[in-house]
C-alpha atoms as a PDB file:
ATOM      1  CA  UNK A   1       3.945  27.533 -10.253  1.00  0.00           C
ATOM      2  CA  UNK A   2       5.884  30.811  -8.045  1.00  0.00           C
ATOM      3  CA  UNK A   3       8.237  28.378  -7.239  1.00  0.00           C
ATOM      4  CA  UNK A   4       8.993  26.819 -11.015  1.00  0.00           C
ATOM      5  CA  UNK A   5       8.984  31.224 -11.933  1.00  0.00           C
ATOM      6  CA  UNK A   6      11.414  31.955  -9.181  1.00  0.00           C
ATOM      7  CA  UNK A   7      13.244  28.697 -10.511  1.00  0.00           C
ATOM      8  CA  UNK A   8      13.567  29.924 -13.982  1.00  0.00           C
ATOM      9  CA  UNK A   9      14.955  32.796 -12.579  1.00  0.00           C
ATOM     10  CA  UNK A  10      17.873  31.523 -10.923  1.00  0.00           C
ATOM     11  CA  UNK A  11      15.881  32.197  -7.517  1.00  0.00           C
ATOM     12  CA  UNK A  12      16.782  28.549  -6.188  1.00  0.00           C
ATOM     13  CA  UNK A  13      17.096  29.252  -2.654  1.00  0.00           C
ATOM     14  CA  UNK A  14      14.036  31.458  -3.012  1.00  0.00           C
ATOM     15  CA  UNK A  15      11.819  29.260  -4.899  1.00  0.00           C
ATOM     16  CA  UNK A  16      12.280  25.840  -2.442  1.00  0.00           C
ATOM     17  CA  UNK A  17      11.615  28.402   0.789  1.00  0.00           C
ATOM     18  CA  UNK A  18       8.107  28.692  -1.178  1.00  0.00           C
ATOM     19  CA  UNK A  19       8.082  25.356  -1.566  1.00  0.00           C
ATOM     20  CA  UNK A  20       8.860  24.420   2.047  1.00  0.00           C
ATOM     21  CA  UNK A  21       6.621  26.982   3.500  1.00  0.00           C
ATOM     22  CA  UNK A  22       3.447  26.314   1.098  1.00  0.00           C
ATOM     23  CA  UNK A  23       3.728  22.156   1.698  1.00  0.00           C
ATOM     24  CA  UNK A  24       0.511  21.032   3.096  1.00  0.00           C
ATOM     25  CA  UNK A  25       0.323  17.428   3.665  1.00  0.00           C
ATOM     26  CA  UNK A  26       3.694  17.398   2.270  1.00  0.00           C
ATOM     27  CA  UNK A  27       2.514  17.062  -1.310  1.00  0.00           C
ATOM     28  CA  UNK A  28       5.861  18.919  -3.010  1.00  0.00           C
ATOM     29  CA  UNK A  29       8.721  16.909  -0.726  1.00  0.00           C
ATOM     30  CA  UNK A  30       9.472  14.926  -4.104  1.00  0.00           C
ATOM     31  CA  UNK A  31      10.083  17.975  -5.818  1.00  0.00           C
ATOM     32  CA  UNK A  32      12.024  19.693  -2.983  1.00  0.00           C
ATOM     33  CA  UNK A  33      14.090  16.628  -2.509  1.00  0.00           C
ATOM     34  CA  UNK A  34      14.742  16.592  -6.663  1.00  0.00           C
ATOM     35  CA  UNK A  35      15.145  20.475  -6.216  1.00  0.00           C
ATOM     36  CA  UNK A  36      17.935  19.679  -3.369  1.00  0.00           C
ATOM     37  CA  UNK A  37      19.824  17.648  -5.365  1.00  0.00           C
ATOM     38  CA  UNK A  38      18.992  19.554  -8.454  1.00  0.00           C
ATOM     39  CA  UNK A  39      21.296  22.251  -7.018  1.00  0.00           C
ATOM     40  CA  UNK A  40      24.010  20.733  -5.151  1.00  0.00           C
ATOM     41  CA  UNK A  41      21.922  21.063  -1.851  1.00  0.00           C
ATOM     42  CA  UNK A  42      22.340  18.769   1.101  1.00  0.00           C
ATOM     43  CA  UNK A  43      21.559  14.941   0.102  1.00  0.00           C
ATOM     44  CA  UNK A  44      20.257  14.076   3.972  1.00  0.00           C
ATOM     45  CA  UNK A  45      17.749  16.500   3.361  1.00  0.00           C
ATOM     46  CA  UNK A  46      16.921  15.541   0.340  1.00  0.00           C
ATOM     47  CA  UNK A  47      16.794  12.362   1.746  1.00  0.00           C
ATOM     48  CA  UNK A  48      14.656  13.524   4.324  1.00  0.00           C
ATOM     49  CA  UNK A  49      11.867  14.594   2.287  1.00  0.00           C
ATOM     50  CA  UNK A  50      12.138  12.133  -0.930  1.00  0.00           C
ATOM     51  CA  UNK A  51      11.656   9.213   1.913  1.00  0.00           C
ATOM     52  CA  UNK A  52       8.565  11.189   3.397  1.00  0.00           C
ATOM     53  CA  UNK A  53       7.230  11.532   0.240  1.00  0.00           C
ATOM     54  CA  UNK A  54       7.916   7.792  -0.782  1.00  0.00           C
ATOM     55  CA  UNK A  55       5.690   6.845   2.274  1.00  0.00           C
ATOM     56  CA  UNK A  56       3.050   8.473   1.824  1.00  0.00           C
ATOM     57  CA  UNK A  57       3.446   8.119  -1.847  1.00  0.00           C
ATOM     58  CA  UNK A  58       2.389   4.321  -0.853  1.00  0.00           C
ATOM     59  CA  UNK A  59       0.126   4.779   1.372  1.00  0.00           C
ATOM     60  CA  UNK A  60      -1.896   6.779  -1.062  1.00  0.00           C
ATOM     61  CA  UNK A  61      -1.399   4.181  -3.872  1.00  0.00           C
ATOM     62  CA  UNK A  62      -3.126   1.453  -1.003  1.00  0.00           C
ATOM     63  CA  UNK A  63      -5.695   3.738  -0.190  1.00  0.00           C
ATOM     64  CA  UNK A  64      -6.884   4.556  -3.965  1.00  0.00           C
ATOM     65  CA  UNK A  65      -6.694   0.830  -4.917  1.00  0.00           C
ATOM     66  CA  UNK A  66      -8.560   0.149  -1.737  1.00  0.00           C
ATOM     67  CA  UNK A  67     -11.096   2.558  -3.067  1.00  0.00           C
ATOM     68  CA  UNK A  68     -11.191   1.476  -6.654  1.00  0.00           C
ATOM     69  CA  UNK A  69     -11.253  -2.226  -5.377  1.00  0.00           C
ATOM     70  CA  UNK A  70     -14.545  -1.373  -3.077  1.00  0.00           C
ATOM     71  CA  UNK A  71     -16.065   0.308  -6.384  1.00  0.00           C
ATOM     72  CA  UNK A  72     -15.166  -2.379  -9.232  1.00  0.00           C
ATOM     73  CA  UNK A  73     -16.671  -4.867  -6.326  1.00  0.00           C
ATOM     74  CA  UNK A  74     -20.308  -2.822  -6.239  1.00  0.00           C
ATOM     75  CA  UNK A  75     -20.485  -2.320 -10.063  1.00  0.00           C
ATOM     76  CA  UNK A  76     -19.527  -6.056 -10.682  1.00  0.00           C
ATOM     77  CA  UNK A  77     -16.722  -4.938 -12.624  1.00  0.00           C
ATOM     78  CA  UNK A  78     -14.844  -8.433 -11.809  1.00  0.00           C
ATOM     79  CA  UNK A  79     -12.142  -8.185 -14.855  1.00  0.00           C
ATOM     80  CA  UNK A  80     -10.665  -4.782 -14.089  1.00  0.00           C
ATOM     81  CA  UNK A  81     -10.658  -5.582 -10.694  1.00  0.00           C
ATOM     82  CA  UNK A  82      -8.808  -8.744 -11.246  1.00  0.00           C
ATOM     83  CA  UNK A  83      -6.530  -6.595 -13.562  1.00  0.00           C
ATOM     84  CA  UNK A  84      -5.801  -4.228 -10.771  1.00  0.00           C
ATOM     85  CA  UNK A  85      -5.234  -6.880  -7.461  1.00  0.00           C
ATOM     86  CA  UNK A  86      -2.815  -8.353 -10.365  1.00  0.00           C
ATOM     87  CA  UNK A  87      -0.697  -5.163 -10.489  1.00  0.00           C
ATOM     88  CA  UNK A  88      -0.963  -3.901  -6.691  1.00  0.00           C
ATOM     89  CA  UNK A  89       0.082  -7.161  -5.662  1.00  0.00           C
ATOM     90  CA  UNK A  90       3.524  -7.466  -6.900  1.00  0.00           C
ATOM     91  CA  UNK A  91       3.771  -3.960  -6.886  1.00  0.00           C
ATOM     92  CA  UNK A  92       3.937  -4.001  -3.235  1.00  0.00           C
ATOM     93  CA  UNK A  93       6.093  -7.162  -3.045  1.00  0.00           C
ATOM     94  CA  UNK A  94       8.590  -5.192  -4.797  1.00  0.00           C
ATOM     95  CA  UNK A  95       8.886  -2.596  -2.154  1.00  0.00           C
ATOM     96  CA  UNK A  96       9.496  -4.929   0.541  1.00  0.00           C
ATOM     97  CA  UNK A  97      13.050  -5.168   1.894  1.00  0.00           C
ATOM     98  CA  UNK A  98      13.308  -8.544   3.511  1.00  0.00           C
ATOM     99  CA  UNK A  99      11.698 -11.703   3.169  1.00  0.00           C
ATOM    100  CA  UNK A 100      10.241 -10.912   7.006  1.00  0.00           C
ATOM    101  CA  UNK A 101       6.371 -10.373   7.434  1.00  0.00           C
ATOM    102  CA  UNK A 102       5.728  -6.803   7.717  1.00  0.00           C
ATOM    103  CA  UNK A 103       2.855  -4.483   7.237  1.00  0.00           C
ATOM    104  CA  UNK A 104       3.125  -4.630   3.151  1.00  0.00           C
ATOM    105  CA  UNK A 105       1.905  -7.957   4.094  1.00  0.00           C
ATOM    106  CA  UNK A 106      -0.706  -6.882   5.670  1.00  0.00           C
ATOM    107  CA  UNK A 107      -1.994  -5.241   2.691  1.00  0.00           C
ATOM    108  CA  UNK A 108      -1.017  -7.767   0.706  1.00  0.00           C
ATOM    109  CA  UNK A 109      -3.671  -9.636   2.263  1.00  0.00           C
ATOM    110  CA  UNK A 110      -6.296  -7.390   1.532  1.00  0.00           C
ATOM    111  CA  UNK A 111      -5.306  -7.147  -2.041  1.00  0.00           C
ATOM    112  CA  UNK A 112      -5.505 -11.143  -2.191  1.00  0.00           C
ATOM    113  CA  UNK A 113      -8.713 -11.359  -0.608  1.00  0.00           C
ATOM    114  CA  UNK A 114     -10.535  -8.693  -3.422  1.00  0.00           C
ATOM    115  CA  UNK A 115      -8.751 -10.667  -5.901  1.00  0.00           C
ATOM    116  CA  UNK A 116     -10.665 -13.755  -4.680  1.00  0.00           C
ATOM    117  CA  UNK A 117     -13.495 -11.786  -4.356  1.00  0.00           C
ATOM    118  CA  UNK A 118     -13.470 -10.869  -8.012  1.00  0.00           C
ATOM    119  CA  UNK A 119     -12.271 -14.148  -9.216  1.00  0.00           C
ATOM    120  CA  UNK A 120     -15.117 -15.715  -7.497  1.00  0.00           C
ATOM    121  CA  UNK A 121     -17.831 -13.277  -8.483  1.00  0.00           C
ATOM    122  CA  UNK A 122     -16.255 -14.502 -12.265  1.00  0.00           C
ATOM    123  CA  UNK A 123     -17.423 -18.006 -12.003  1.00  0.00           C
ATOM    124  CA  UNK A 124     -13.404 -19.216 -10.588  1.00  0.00           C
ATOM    125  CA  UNK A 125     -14.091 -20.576  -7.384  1.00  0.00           C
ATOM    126  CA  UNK A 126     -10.709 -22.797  -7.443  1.00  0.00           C
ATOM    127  CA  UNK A 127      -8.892 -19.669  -8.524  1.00  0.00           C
ATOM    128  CA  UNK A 128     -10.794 -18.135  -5.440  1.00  0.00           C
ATOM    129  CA  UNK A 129      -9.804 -19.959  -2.875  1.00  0.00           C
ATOM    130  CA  UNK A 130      -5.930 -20.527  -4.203  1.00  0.00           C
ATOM    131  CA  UNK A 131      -5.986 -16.236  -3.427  1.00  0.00           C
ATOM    132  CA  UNK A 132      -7.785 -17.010   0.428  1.00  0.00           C
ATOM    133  CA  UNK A 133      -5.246 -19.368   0.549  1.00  0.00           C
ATOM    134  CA  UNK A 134      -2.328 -16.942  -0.108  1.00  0.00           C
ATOM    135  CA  UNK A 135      -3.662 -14.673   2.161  1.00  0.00           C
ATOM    136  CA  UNK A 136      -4.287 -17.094   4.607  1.00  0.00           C
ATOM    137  CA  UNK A 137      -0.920 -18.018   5.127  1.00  0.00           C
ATOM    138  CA  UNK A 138       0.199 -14.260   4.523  1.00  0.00           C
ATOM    139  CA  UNK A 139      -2.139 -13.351   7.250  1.00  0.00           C
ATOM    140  CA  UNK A 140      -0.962 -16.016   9.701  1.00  0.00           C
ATOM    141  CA  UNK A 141       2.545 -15.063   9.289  1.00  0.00           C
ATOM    142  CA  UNK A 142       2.002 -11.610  10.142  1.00  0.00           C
ATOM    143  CA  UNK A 143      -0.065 -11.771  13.254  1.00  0.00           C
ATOM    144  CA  UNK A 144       2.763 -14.277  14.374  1.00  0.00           C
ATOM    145  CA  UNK A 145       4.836 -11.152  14.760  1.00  0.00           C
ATOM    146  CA  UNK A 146       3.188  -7.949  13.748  1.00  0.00           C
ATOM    147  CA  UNK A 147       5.391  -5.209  12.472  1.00  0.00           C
ATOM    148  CA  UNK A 148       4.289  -1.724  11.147  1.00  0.00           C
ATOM    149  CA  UNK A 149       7.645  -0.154  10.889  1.00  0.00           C
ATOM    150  CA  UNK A 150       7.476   2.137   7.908  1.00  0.00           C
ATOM    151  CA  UNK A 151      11.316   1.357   7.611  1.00  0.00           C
ATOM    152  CA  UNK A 152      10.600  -1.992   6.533  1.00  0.00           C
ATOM    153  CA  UNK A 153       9.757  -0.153   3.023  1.00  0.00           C
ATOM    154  CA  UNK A 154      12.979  -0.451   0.542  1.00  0.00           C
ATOM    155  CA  UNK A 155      14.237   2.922   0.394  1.00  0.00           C
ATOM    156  CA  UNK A 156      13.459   3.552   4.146  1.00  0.00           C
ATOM    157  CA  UNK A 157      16.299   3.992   6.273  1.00  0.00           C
ATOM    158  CA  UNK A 158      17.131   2.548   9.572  1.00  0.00           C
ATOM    159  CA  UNK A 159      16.410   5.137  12.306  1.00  0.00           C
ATOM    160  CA  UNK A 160      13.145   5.471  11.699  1.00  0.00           C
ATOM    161  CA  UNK A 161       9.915   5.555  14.565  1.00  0.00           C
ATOM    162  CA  UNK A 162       7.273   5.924  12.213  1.00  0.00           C
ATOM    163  CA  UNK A 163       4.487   3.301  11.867  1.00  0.00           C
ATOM    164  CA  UNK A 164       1.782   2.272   9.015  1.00  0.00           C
ATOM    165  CA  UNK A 165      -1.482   1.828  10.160  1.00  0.00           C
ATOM    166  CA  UNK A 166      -5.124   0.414   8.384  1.00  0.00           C
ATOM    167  CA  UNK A 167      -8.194   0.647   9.573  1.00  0.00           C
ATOM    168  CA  UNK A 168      -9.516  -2.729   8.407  1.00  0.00           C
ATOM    169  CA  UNK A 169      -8.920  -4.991  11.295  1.00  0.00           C
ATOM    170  CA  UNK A 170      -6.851  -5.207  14.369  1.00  0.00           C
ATOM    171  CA  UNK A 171      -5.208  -8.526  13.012  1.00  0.00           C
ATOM    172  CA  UNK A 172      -5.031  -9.572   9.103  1.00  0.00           C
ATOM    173  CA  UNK A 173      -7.128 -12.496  10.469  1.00  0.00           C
ATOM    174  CA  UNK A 174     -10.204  -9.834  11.272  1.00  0.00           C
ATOM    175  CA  UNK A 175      -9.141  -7.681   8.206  1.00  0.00           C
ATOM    176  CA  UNK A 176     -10.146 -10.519   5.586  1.00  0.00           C
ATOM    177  CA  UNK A 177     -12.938 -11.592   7.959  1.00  0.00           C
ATOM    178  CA  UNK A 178     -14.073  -7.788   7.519  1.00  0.00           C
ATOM    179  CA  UNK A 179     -13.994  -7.759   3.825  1.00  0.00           C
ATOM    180  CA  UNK A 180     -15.881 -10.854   3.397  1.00  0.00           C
ATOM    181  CA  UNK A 181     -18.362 -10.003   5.793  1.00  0.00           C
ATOM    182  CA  UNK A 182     -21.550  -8.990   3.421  1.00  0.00           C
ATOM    183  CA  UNK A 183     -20.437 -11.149   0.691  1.00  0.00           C
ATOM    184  CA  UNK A 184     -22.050 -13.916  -1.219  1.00  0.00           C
ATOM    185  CA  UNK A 185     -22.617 -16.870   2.012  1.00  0.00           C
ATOM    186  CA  UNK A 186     -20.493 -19.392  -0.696  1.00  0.00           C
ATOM    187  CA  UNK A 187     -17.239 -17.089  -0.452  1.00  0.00           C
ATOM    188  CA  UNK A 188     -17.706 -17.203   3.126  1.00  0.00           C
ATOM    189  CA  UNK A 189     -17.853 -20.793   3.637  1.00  0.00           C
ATOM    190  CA  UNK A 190     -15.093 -21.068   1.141  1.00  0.00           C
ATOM    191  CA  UNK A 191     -13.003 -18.705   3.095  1.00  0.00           C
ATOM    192  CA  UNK A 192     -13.899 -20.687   6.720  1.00  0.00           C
ATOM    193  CA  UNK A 193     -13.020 -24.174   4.681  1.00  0.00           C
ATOM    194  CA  UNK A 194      -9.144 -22.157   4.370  1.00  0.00           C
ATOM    195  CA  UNK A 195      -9.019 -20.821   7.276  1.00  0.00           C
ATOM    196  CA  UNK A 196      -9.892 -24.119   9.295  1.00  0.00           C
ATOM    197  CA  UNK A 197      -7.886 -25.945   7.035  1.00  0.00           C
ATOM    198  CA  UNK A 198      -5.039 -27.821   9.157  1.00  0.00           C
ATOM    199  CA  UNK A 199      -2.149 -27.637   7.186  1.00  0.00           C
END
């Protein structure tokens, strides 16, 4: 709010210094890097903090639906949960830049595995084990060659060293295994009849 006053004012350079200086956890780089380019300031910095804010921008967006996917799962709310793996999911295809596994994957994974988890819950135990079976081989693929490079994110330049990192499993293997591992004994067996499964 100073800074949008000192902005109305013609105070620019004033009002991102407050911006800059009152940033904790970097929550205004998107409006800095609009501010930037707002006012003919330097696009590399701009750059700089619109890229910042992109990735943690995501990995905010994985955490909530992570979140919201643990609480439609304990309130048996299986069709909004479907609803939501159904958005997330391409959502996060979308932001990947190649075709190469990478930690969007990874999450990807997880996203398929609630998705079975609600689809199963909803009486779709085919439908269930086509989404084990999608992160099965999403899985598989990653831990052939894991890579957390947050420049792997569209957007994301090049000369980047920092990483992603989850907390749900050392491998995407472990990470479903994780998920599944206090749920209904049939979605378990389902999921070891996938993974076992010799293609």
């Amino acid at each position: 709010m100073i800074a949008e006053m000192h902005d109305m004012l013609g105070e620019t350079g004033k009002a991102l210094e407050l911006l800059k200086a009152n940033n904790p956890g970097a929550i205004f780089n998107d409006r800095i890097g609009i501010m930037l380019l707002s006012h003919e300031g330097d696009p590399e910095e701009a750059n700089d903090f619109l890229e910042d804010g992109l990735l943690r921008t995501v990995s905010r967006l994985i955490q909530t639906v992570i979140g919201y996917a643990m609480l439609f799962d304990v309130k048996n709310e299986n069709v909004s949960g479907i609803a939501l793996m159904r958005w997330i999911i391409p959502t996060l295809e979308g932001l990947k830049k190649t075709e190469e596994p990478d930690f969007l994957d990874k999450m990807i994974v997880v996203f398929d595995v609630f998705l079975a988890v609600f689809q199963y819950k909803s009486g779709d135990r085919k439908a269930a084990g086509n989404s084990l079976g999608n992160a099965k081989i999403l899985a598989d693929a990653f831990d052939a060659a894991p890579d957390y490079a947050a420049n792997r994110v569209k957007y994301v330049r090049e000369p980047e060293t920092t990483n992603a990192h989850d907390l749900l499993g050392k491998t995407a293997i472990d990470t479903v295994e994780y998920i599944l591992r206090d749920k209904d004994p049939e979605l378990r067996k389902l999921w070891e009849e996938v993974r076992d499964h010799e293609d």
